[in-house]
C-alpha atoms as a PDB file:
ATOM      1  CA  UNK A   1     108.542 133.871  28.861  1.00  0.00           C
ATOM      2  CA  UNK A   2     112.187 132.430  29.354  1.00  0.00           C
ATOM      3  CA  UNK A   3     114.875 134.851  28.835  1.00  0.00           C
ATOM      4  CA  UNK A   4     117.002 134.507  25.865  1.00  0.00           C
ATOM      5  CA  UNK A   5     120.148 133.768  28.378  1.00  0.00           C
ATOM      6  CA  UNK A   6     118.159 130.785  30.334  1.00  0.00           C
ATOM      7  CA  UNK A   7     117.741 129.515  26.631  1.00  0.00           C
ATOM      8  CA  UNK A   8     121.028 129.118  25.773  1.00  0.00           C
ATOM      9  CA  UNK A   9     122.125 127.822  28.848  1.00  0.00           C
ATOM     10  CA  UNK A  10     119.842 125.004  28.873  1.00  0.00           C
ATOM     11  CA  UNK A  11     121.109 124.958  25.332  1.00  0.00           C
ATOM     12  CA  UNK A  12     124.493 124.544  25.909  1.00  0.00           C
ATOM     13  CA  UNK A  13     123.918 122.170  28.734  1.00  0.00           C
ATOM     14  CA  UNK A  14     122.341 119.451  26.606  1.00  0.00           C
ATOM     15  CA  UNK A  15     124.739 119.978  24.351  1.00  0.00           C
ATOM     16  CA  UNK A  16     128.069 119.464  26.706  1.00  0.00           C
ATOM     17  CA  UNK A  17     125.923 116.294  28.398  1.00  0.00           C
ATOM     18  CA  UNK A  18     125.262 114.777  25.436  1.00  0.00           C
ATOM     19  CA  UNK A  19     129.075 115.469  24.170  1.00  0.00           C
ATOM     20  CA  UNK A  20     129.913 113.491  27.563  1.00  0.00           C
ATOM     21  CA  UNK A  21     127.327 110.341  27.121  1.00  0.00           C
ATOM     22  CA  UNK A  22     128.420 109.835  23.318  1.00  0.00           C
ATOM     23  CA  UNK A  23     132.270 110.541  23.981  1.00  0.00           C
ATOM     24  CA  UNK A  24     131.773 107.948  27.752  1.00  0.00           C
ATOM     25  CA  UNK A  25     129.769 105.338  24.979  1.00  0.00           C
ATOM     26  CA  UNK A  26     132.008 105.709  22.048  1.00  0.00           C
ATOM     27  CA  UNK A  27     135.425 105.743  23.637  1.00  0.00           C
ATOM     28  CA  UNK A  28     134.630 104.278  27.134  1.00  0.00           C
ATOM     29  CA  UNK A  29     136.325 106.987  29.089  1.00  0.00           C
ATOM     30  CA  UNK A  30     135.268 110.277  30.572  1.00  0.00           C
ATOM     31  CA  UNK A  31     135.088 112.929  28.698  1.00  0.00           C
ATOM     32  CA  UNK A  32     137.362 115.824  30.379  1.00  0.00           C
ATOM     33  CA  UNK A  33     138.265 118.831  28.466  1.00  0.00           C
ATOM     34  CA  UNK A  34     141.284 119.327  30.905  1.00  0.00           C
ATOM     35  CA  UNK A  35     142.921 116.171  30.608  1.00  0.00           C
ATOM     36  CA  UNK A  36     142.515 115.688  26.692  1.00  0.00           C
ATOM     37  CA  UNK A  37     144.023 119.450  26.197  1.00  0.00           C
ATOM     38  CA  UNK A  38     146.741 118.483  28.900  1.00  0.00           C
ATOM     39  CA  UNK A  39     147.252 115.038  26.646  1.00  0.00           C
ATOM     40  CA  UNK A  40     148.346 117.463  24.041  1.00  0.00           C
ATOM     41  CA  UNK A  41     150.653 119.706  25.849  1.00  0.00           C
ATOM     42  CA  UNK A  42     152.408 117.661  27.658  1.00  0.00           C
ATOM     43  CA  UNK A  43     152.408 114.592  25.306  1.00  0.00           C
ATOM     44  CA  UNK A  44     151.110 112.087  27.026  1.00  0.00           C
ATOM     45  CA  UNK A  45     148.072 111.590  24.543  1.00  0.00           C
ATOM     46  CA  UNK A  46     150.260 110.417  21.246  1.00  0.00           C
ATOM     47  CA  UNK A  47     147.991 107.335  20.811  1.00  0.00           C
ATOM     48  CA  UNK A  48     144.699 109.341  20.606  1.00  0.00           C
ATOM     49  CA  UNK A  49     146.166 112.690  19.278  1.00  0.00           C
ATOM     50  CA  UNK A  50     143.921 113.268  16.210  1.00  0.00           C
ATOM     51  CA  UNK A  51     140.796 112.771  18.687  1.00  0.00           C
ATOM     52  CA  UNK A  52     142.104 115.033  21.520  1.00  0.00           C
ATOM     53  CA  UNK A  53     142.701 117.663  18.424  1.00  0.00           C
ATOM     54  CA  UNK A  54     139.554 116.964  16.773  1.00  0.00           C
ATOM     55  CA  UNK A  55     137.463 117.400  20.378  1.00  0.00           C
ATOM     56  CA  UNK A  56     139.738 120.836  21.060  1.00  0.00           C
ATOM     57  CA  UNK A  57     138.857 122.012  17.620  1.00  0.00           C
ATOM     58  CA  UNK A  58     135.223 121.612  18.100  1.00  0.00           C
ATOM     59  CA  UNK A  59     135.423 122.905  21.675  1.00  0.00           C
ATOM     60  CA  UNK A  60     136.725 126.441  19.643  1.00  0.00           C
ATOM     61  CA  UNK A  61     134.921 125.974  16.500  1.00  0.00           C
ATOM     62  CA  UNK A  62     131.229 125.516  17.771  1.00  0.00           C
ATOM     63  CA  UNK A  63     130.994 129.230  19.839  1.00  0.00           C
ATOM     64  CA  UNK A  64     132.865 130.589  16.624  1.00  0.00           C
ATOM     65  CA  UNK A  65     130.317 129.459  14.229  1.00  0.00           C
ATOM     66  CA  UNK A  66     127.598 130.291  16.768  1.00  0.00           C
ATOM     67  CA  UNK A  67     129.415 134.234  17.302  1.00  0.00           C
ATOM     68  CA  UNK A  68     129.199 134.540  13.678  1.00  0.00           C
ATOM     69  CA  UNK A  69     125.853 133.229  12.511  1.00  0.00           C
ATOM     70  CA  UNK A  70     123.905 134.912  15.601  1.00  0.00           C
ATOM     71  CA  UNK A  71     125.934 136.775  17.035  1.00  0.00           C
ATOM     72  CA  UNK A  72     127.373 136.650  20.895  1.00  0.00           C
ATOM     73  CA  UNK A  73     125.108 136.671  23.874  1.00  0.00           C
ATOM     74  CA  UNK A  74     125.437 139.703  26.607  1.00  0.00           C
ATOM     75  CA  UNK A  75     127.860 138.738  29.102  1.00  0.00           C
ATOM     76  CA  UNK A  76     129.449 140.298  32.280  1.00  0.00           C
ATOM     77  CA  UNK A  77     132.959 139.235  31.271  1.00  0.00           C
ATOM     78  CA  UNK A  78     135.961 141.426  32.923  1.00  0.00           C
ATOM     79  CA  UNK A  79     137.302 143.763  30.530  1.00  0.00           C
ATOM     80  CA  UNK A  80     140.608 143.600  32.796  1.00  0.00           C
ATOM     81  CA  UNK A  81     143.003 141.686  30.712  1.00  0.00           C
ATOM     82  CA  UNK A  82     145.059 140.876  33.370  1.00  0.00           C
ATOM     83  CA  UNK A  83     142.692 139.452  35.593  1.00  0.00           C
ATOM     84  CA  UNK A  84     141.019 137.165  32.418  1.00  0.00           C
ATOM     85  CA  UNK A  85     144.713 136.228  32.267  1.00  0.00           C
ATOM     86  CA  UNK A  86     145.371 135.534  35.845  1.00  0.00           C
ATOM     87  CA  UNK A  87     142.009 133.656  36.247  1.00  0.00           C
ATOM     88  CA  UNK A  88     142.737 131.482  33.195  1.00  0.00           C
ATOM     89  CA  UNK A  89     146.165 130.693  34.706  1.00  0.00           C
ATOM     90  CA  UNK A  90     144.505 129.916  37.835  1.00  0.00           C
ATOM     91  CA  UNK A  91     141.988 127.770  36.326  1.00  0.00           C
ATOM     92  CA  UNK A  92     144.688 125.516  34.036  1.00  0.00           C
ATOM     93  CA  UNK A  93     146.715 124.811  37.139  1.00  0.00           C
ATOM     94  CA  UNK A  94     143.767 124.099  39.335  1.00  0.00           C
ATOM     95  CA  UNK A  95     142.393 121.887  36.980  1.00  0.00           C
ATOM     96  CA  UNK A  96     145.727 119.882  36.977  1.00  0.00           C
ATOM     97  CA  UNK A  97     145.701 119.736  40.465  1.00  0.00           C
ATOM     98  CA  UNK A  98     142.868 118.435  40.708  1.00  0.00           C
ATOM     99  CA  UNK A  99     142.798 116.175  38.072  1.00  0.00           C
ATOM    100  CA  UNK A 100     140.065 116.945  36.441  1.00  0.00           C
ATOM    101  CA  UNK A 101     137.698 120.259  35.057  1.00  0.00           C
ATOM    102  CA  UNK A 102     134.005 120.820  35.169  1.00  0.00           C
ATOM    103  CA  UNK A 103     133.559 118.920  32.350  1.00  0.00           C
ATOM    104  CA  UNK A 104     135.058 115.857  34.082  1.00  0.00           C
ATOM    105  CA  UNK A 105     134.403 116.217  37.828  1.00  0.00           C
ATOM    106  CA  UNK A 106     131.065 118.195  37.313  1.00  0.00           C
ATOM    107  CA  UNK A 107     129.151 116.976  34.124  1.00  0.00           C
ATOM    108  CA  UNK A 108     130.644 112.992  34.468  1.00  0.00           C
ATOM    109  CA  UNK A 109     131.984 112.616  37.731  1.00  0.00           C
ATOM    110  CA  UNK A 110     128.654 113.693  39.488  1.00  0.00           C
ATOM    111  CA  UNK A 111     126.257 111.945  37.152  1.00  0.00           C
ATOM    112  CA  UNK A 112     128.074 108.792  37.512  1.00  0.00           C
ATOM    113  CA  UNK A 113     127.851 109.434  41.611  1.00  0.00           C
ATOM    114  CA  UNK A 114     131.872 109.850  41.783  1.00  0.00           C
ATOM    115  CA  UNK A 115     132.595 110.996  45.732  1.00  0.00           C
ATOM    116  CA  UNK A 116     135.690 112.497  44.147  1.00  0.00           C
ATOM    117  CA  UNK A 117     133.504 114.311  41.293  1.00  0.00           C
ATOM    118  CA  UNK A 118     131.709 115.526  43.736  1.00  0.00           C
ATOM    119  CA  UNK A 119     133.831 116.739  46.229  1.00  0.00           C
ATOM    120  CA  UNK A 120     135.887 118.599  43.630  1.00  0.00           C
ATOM    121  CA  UNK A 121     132.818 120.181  42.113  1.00  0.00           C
ATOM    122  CA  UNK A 122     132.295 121.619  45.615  1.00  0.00           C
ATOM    123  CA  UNK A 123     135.792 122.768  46.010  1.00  0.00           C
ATOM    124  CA  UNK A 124     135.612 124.484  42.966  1.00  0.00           C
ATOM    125  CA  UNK A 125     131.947 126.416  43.157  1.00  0.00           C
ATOM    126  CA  UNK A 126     133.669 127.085  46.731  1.00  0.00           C
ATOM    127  CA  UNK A 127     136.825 128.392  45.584  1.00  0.00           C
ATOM    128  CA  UNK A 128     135.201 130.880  42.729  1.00  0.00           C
ATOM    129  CA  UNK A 129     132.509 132.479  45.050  1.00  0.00           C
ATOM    130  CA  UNK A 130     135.010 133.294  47.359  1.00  0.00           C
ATOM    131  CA  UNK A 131     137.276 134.394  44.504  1.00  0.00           C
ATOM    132  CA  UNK A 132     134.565 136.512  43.305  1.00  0.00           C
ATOM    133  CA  UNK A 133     133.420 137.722  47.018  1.00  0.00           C
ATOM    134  CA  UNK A 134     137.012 138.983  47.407  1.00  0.00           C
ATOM    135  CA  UNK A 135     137.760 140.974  43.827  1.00  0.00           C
ATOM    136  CA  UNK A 136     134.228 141.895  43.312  1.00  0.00           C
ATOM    137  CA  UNK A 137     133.457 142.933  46.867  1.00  0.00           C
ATOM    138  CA  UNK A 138     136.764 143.102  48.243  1.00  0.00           C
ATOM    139  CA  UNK A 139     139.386 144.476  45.885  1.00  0.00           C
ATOM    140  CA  UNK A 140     136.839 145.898  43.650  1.00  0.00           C
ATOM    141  CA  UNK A 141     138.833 144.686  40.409  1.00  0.00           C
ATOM    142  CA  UNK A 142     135.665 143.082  38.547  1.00  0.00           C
END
């Protein structure tokens, strides 16, 4: 028997590729969660706007309706607010820096064979084992 946390993995996977083949066939660009919220911040995404909102929205609005119609799966999230802050700072500037998030380097760049999709993907699985290895193991914050 699969556990319930495989299932909704595997889940959620299919769900964020096929997000990324319709959004690549619909709008002919890659779908990146970074750069479409950045295309709101900063501004640069006026001609699109209403999609960038609309694909934010459902980014927040499908694990709400999930959390309230089944409930929210067991997770080993910090309960250190200031490290889920830190992290998430971390995470929106590395994501600008490298152009790109998981959604963009990982889920498109790699499936479309991208040497830059792939060598970010690595930096980044890289980068937040040895994050981890060094508060978990390290510091002992997490």
């Amino acid at each position: 028997m699969i556990p319930t946390d495989w299932i909704y993995g595997l889940i959620g996977g299919v769900m964020i590729g096929a997000a990324a083949a319709m959004f690549l066939l619909i709008n002919g660009r890659i779908m990146g969660a970074s750069g479409l919220l950045g295309g709101i911040i900063d501004g640069t995404g006026k001609a699109n706007m209403k999609e960038r909102l609309a694909f934010i929205a459902g980014l927040i609005g499908v694990p709400a309706i999930v959390y309230f119609t089944i409930g929210a799966p067991a997770t080993n999230v910090s309960n250190n607010m200031l490290v889920l802050l830190v992290a998430g700072l971390a995470v929106g500037v590395g994501t600008r820096m490298a152009n790109g998030c998981t959604s963009g380097h990982g889920v498109c760049g790699i499936s479309r064979f991208s040497v830059r999709g792939i060598a970010a993907t690595l930096i980044y699985l890289l980068a937040g084992g040895v994050t981890m290895l060094v508060l978990r193991h390290g510091l002992g914050v997490i």
